[in-house]
Protein backbone atom coordinates (compact mmCIF):
# COMPACT_ATOMS: atom_id res chain seq x y z
CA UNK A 1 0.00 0.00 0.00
CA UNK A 2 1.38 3.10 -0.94
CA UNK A 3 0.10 5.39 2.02
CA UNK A 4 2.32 2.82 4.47
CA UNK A 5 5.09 4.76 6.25
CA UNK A 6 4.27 8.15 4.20
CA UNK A 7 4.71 11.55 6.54
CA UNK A 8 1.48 13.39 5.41
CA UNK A 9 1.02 16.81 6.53
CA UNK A 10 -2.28 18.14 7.50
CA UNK A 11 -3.53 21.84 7.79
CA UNK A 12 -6.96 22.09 9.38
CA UNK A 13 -6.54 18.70 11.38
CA UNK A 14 -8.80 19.83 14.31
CA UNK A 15 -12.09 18.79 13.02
CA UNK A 16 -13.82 18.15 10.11
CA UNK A 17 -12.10 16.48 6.84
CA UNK A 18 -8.79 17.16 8.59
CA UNK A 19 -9.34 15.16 11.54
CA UNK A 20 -11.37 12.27 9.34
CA UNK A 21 -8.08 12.41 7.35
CA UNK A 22 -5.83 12.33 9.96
CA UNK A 23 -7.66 9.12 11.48
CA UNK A 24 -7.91 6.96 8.13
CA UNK A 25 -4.75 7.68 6.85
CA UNK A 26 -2.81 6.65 10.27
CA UNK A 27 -4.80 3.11 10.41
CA UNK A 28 -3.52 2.60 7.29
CA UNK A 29 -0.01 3.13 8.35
CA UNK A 30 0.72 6.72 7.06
CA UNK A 31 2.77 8.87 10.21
CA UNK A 32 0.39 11.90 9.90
CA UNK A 33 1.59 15.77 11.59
CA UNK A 34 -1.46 18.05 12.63
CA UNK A 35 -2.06 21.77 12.18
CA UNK A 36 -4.77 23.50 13.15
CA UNK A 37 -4.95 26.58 15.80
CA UNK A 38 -6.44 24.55 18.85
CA UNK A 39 -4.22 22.52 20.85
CA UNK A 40 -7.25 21.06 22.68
CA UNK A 41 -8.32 19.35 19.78
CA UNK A 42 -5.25 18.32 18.11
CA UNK A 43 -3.57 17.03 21.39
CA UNK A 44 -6.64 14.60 21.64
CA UNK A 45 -6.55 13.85 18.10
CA UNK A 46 -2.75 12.74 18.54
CA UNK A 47 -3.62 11.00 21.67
CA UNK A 48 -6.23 8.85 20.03
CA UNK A 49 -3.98 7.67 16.82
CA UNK A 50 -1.59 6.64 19.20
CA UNK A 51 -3.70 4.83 21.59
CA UNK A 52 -4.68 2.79 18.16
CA UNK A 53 -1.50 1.95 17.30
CA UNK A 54 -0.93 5.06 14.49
CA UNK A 55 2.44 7.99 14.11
CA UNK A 56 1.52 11.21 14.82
CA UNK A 57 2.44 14.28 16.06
CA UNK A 58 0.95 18.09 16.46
CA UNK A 59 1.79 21.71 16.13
CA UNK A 60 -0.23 24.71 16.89
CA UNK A 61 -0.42 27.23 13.54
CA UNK A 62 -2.17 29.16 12.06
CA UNK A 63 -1.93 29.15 7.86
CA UNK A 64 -2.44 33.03 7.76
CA UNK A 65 0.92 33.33 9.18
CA UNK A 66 3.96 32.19 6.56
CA UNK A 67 6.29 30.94 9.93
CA UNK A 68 3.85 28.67 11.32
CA UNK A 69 3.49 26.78 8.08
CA UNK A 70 7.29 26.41 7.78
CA UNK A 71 7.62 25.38 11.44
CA UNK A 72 4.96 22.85 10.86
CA UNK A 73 7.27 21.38 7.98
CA UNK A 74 10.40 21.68 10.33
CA UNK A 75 8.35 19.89 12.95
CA UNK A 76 7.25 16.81 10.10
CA UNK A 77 10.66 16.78 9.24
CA UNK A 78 11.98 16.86 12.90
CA UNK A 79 9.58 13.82 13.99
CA UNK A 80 9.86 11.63 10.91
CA UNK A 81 12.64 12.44 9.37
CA UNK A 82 11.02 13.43 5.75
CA UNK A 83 7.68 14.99 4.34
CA UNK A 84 5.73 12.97 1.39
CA UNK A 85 2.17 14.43 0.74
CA UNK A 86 0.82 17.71 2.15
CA UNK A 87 -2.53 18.14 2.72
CA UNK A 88 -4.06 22.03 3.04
CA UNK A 89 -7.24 21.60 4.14
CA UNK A 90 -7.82 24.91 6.38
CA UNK A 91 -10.73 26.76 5.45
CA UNK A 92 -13.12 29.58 6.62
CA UNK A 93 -16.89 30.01 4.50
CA UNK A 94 -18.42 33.13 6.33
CA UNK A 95 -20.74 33.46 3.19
CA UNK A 96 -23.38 36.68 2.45
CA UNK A 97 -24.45 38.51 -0.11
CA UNK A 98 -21.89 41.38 -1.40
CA UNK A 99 -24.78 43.77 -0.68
CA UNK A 100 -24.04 42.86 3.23
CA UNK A 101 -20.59 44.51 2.79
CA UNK A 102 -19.09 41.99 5.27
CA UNK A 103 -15.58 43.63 4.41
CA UNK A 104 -13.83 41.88 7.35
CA UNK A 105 -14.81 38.18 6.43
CA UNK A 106 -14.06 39.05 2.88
CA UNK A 107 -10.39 39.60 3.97
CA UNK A 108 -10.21 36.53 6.25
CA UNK A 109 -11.85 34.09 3.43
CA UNK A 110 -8.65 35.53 1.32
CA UNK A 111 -6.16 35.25 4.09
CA UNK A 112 -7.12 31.55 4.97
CA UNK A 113 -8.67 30.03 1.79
CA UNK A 114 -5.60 31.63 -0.72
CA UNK A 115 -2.77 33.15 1.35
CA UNK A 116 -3.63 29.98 3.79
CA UNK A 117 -2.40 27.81 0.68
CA UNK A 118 -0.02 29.85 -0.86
CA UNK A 119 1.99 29.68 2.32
CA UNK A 120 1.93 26.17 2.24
CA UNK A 121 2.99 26.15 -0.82
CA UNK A 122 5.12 27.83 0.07
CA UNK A 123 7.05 25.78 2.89
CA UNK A 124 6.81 22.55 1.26
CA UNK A 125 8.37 23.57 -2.14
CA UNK A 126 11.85 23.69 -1.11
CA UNK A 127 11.43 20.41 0.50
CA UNK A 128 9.65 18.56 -2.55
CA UNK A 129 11.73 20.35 -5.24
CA UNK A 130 15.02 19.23 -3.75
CA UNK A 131 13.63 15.26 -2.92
CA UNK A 132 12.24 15.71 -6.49
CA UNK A 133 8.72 14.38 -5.41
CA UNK A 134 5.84 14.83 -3.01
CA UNK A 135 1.81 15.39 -3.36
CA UNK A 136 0.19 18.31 -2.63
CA UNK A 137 -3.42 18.19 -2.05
CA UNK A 138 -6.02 21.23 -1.56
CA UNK A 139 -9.80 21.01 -0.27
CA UNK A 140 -11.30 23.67 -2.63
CA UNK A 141 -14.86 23.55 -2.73
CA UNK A 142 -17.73 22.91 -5.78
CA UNK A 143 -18.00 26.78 -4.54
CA UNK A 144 -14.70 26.78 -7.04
CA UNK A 145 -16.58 25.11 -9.47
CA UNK A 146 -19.88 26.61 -10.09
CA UNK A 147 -21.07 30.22 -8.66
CA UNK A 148 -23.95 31.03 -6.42
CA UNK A 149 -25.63 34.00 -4.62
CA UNK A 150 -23.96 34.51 -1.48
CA UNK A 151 -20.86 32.44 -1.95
CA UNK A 152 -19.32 35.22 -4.01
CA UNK A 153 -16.13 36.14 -1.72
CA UNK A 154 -16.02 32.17 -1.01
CA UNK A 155 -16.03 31.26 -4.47
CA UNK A 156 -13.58 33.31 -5.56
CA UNK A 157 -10.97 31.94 -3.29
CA UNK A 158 -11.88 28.06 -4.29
CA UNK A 159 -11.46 29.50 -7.71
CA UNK A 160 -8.45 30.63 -7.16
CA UNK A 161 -6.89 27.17 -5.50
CA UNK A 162 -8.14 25.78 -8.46
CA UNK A 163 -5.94 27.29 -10.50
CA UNK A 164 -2.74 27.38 -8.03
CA UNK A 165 -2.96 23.67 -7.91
CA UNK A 166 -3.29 23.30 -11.67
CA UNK A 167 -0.55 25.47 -12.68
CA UNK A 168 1.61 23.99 -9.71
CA UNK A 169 0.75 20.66 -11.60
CA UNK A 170 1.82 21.65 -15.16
CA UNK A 171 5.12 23.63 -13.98
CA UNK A 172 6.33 20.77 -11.90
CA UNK A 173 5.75 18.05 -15.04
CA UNK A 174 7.76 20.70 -17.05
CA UNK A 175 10.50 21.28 -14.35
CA UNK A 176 10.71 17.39 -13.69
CA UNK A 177 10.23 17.28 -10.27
CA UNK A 178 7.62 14.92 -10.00
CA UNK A 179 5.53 16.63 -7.39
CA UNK A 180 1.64 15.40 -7.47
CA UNK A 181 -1.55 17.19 -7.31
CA UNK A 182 -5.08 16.58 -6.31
CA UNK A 183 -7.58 19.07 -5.65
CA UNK A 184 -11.10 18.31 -3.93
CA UNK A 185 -14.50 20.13 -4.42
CA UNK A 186 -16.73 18.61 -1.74
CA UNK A 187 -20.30 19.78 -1.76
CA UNK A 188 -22.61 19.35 1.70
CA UNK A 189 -19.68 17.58 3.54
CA UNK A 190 -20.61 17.90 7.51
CA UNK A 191 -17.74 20.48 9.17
CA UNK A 192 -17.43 23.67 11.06
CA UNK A 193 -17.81 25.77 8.49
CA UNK A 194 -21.31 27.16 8.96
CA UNK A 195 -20.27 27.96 11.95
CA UNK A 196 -18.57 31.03 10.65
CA UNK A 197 -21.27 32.67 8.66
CA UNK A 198 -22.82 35.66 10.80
CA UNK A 199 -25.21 37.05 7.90
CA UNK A 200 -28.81 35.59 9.46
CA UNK A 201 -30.32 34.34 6.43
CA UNK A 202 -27.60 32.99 4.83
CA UNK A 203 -26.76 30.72 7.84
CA UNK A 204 -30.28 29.99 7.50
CA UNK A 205 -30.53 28.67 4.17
CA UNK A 206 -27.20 26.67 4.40
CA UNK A 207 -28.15 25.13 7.57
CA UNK A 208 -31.44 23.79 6.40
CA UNK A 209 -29.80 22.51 2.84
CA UNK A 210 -26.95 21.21 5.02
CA UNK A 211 -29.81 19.54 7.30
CA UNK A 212 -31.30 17.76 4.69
CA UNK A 213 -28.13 16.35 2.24
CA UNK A 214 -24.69 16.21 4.21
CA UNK A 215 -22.74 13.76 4.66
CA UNK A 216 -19.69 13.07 6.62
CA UNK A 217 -15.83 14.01 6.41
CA UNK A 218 -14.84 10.28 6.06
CA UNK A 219 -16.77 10.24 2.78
CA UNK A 220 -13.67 13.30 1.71
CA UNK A 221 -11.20 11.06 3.86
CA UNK A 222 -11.64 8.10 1.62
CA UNK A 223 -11.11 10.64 -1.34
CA UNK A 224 -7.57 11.48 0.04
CA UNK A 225 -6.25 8.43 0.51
CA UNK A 226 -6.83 7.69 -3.01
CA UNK A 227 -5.40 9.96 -4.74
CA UNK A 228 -2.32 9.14 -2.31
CA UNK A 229 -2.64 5.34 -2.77
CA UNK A 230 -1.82 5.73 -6.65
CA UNK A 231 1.50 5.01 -8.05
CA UNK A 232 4.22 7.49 -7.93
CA UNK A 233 4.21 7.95 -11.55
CA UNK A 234 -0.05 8.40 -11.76
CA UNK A 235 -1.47 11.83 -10.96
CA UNK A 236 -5.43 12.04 -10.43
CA UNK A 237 -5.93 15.59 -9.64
CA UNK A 238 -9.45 16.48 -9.47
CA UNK A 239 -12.25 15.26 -7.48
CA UNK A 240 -15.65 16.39 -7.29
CA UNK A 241 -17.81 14.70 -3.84
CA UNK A 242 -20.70 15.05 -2.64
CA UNK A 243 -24.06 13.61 -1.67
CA UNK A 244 -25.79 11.58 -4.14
CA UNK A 245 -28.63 12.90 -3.17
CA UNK A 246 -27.70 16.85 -3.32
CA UNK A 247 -27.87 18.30 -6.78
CA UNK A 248 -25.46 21.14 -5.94
């Protein structure tokens, strides 16, 4: 199994698709290192892959800031010795309609959902380029696929990891170093992230579609290991998941 004894990275490990993630991948003998901004959550999370037999190890960071996401690599590196697939998962979806002028959560949904990956990017190139392979995978969102009223702001950040992760893809085929991409768009996938949207009727109207199709973060989890499972020199780089019975 390819995911055996692979250091994977993961960025928004506290919950969600991160934690899911974290869990599958370390039964299946990956060494996984958690990110996320709440030591709480992660410290249990470690606690609990160990008590089952997994590898893995936390740090508290915060994407937003471009040190934290280098001394999670450091960290990976520090623990395991080496760093093989990346996963950024962090994400914020404070969605409303531009009309609300939520200014603020415009900025964070940028500083998370692009600056959030671009410093990932960041920190792991160095590492990947020089090894001459690695896997970098994104959650994005079918928000980055297809537009709708109130996920304007939102959308335009999954947009934009769309097309990071796809020009990361073609440079590194034409550079030859052999670092893999996949990018996810999950659709109602049970998480945090309505949690963050203050605009009443927006919350509203996500919570009650949410209520009625979601489904959980081990259906993404599954997703992940996947694309990781594939050979070295196979790439599957898009996947689109969500409820079968959601029309999105």
């Amino acid at each position: 199994m390819a995911i055996e004894d692979k250091v994977v990275i993961i960025t928004g490990a506290s919950s969600g698709i991160g934690e899911a993630t974290a869990k599958l991948l370390a039964s299946k003998g990956a060494k996984v290192v958690l990110g996320a901004r709440r030591e709480e959550n992660l410290k249990a999370l470690a606690e609990k892959i160990k008590n089952e037999g997994g590898e893995a190890t936390y740090k508290v960071m915060d994407v937003v800031n471009p040190e934290d996401n280098d001394a999670l690599v450091n960290a990976a590196k520090d623990t395991f010795g080496k760093v093989d697939v990346i996963f950024l998962n962090a994400g914020l979806m404070p969605n409303s309609p531009l009309s609300a002028l939520k200014t603020d959560e415009w900025n964070s949904m940028v500083d998370v959902n692009i600056k959030g990956v671009l410093n990932g990017i960041a920190a792991i190139l160095p590492t990947f380029i020089e090894q001459k392979s690695g896997h970098v995978i994104t959650t994005s969102s079918v928000a980055g696929l297809k537009a709708y009223p109130g996920g304007a702001v939102y959308g335009a950040t999954k947009w934009a990891v769309r097309d990071l992760m796809e020009v990361l893809r073609m440079e590194s085929a034409q550079e030859g170093t052999n670092i893999r991409t996949a990018t996810i768009y999950p659709a109602a996938i049970k998480s945090e992230l309505l949690e963050t949207i203050s605009d009443e009727q927006t919350a509203k109207d996500a919570n009650a579609m949410y209520n009625q199709y979601e489904i959980g973060p081990d259906r993404v989890a599954n997703v992940v290991a996947l694309a990781i499972d594939q050979p070295e020199d196979t790439n599957v780089n898009e996947f689109t998941i969500g409820p079968t019975t959601q029309p999105w």
